[in-house]
Protein backbone atom coordinates (compact mmCIF):
# COMPACT_ATOMS: atom_id res chain seq x y z
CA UNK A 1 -153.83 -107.45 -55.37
CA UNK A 2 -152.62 -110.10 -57.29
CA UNK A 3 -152.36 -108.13 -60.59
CA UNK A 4 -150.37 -105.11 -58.40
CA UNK A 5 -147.73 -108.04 -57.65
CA UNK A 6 -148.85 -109.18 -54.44
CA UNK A 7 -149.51 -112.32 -52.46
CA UNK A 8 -151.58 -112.86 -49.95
CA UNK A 9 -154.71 -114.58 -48.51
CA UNK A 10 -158.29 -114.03 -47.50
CA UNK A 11 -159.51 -114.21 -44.31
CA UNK A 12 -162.79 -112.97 -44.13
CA UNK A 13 -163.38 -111.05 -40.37
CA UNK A 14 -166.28 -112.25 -37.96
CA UNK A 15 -167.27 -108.87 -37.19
CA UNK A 16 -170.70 -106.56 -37.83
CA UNK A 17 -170.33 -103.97 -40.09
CA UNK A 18 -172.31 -101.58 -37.30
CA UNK A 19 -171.09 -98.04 -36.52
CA UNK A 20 -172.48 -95.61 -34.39
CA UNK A 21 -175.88 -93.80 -35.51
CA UNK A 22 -174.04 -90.17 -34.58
CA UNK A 23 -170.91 -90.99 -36.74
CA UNK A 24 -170.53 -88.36 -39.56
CA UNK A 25 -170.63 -90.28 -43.08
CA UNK A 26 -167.03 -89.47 -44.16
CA UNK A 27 -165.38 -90.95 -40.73
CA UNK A 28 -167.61 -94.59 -41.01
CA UNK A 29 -165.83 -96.67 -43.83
CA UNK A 30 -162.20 -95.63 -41.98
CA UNK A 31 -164.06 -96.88 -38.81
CA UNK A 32 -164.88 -100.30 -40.00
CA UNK A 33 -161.72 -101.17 -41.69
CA UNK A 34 -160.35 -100.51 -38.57
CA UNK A 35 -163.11 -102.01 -36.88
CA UNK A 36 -162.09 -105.42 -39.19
CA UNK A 37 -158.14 -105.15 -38.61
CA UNK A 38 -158.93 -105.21 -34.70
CA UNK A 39 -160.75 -108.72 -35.52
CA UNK A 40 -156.82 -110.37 -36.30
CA UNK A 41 -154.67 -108.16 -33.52
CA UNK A 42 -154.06 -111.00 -31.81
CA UNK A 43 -152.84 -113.34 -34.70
CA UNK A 44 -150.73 -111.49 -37.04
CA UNK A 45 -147.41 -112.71 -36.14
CA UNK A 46 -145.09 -111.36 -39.06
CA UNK A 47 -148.03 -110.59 -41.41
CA UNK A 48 -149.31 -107.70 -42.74
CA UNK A 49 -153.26 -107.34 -42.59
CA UNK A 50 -155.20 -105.15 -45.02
CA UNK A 51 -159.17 -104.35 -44.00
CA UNK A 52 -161.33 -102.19 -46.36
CA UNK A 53 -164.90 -101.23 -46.52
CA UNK A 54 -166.59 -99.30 -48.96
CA UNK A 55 -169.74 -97.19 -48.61
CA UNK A 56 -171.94 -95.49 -51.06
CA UNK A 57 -173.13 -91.88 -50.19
CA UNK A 58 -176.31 -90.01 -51.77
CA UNK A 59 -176.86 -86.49 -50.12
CA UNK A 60 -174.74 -87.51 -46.85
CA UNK A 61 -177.12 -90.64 -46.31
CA UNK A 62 -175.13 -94.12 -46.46
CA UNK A 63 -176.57 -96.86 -48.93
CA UNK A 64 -175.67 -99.88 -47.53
CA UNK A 65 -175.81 -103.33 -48.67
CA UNK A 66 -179.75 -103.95 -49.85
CA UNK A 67 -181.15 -106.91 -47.70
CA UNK A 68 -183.95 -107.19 -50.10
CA UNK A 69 -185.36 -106.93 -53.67
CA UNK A 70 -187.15 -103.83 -52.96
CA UNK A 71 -184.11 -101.98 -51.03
CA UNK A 72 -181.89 -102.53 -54.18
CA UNK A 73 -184.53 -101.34 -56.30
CA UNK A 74 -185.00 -98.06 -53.90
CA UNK A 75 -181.25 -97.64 -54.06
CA UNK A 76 -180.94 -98.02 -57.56
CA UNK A 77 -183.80 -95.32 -58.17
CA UNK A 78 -182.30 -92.86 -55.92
CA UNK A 79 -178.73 -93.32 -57.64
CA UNK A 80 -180.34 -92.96 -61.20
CA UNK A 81 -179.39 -89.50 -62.86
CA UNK A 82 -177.61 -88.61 -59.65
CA UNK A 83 -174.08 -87.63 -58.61
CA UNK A 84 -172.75 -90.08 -55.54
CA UNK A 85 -169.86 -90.62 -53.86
CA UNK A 86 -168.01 -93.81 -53.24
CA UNK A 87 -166.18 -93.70 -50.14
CA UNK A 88 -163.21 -96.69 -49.04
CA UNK A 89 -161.36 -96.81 -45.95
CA UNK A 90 -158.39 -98.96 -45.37
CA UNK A 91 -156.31 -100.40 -42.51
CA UNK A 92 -152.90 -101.26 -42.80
CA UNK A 93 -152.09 -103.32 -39.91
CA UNK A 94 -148.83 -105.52 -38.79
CA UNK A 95 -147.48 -106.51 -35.18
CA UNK A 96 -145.34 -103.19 -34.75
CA UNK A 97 -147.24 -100.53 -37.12
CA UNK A 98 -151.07 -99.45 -38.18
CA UNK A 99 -151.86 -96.79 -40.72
CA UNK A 100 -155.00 -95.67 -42.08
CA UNK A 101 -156.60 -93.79 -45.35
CA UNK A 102 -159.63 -93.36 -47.18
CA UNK A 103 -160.48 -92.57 -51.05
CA UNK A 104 -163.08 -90.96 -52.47
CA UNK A 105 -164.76 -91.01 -56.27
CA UNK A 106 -167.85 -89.48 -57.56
CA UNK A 107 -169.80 -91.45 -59.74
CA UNK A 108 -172.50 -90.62 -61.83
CA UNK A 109 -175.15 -92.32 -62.78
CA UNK A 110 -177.46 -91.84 -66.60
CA UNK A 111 -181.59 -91.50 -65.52
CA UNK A 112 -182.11 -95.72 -65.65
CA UNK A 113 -185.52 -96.99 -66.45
CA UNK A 114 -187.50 -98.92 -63.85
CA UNK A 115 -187.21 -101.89 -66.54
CA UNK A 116 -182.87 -101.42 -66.78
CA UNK A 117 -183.01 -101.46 -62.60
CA UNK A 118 -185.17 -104.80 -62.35
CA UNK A 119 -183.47 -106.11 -64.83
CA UNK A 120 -179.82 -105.68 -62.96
CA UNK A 121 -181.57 -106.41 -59.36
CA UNK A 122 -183.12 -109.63 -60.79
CA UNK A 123 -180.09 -110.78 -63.03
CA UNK A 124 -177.39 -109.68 -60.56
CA UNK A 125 -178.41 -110.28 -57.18
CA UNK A 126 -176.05 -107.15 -55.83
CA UNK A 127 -177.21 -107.89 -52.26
CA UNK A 128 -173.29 -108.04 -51.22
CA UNK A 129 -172.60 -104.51 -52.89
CA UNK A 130 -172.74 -101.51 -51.10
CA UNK A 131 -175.32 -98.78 -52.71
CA UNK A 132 -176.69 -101.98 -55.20
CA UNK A 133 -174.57 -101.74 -57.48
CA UNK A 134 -171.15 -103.06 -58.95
CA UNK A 135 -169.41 -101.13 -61.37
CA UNK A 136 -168.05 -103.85 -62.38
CA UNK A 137 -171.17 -105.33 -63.59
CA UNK A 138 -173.68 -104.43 -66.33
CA UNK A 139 -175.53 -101.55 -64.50
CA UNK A 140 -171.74 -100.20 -64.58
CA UNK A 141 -170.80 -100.70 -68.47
CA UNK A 142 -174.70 -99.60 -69.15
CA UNK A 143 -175.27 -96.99 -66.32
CA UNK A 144 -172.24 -95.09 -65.52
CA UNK A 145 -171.72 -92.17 -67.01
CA UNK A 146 -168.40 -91.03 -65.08
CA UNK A 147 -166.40 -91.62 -62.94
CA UNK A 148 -163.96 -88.97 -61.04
CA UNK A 149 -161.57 -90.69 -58.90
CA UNK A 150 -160.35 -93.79 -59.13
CA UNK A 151 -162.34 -96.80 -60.42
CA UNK A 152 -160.99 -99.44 -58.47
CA UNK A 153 -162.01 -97.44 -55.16
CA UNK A 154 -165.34 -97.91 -56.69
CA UNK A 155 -164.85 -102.03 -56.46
CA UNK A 156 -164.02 -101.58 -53.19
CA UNK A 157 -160.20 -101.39 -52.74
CA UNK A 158 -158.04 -98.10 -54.02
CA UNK A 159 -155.38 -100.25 -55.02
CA UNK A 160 -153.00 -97.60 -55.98
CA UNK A 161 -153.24 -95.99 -53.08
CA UNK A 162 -152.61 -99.53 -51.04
CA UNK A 163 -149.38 -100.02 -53.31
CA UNK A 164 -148.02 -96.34 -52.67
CA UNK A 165 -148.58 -96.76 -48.61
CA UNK A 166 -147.27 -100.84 -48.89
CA UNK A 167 -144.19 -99.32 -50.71
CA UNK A 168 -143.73 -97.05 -48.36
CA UNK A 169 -144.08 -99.28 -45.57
């Protein structure tokens, strides 16, 4: 946000990042960034609030954040020499107006080695990334083999897509 030419400041959201069991894949990150905007209705005064949340889909099944070890591991494993798709949903939210997107990339991944995936798991602790992984990180440089769509939707927020809707706003 910064580098776009914004200013703003964080404010993490006291919310769970639950959504219902029956909720088709494609509708849930949309659904939580809204779900995250709702958390500051009450407080925005003049402000404009921007929610994301970014989920990682492998044949229509979400991979979520990895609470352990051996779930980042799995994840990894299941991503290796696949085709996934990143999903991001966004809320733009002020006093008067609300508007909502989503982007989606397709990354894929090269066949990693059960050594390469310890290796990131144990150096990199992704715990706090969505489907194990950050692109950003050495499983990305080492493991990614393209990327169709936009990479910073991968990291979580499709900043050009924010810019376009804050311009137009």
């Amino acid at each position: 946000m910064t580098e776009a030419g914004f200013t703003f400041e964080v404010q993490k959201p006291d919310v769970e990042e639950t959504f219902p069991d029956d909720m088709p894949v494609q509708s849930v990150p949309v659904y939580l960034a809204k779900k995250k905007a709702a958390f500051f209705q009450g407080s925005i005064g003049s402000q404009i609030v921007i929610t994301a949340d970014t989920v990682v889909v492998l044949q229509e099944k979400i991979l979520n954040k990895p609470a352990t070890r051996d779930e980042a591991i799995a994840m990894l494993t299941a991503l290796s020499g696949n085709i996934h798709t990143v999903i991001t949903g966004v809320c733009i939210l002020s006093a008067e107006k609300e508007i909502s997107f989503q982007d989606h990339t397709e990354v894929k991944f090269k066949s990693l080695s059960q050594a390469e995936i310890a290796f990131y798991v144990d150096q990199y602790k992704p715990y706090d990334k969505a489907g194990a992984y950050g692109a950003q990180d050495w499983i990305g440089m080492v493991g990614v083999e393209s990327i169709h769509g936009s990479y910073f939707n991968v990291m979580g927020l499709p900043i050009h897509r924010v810019y376009q809707e804050l311009m137009n706003w």
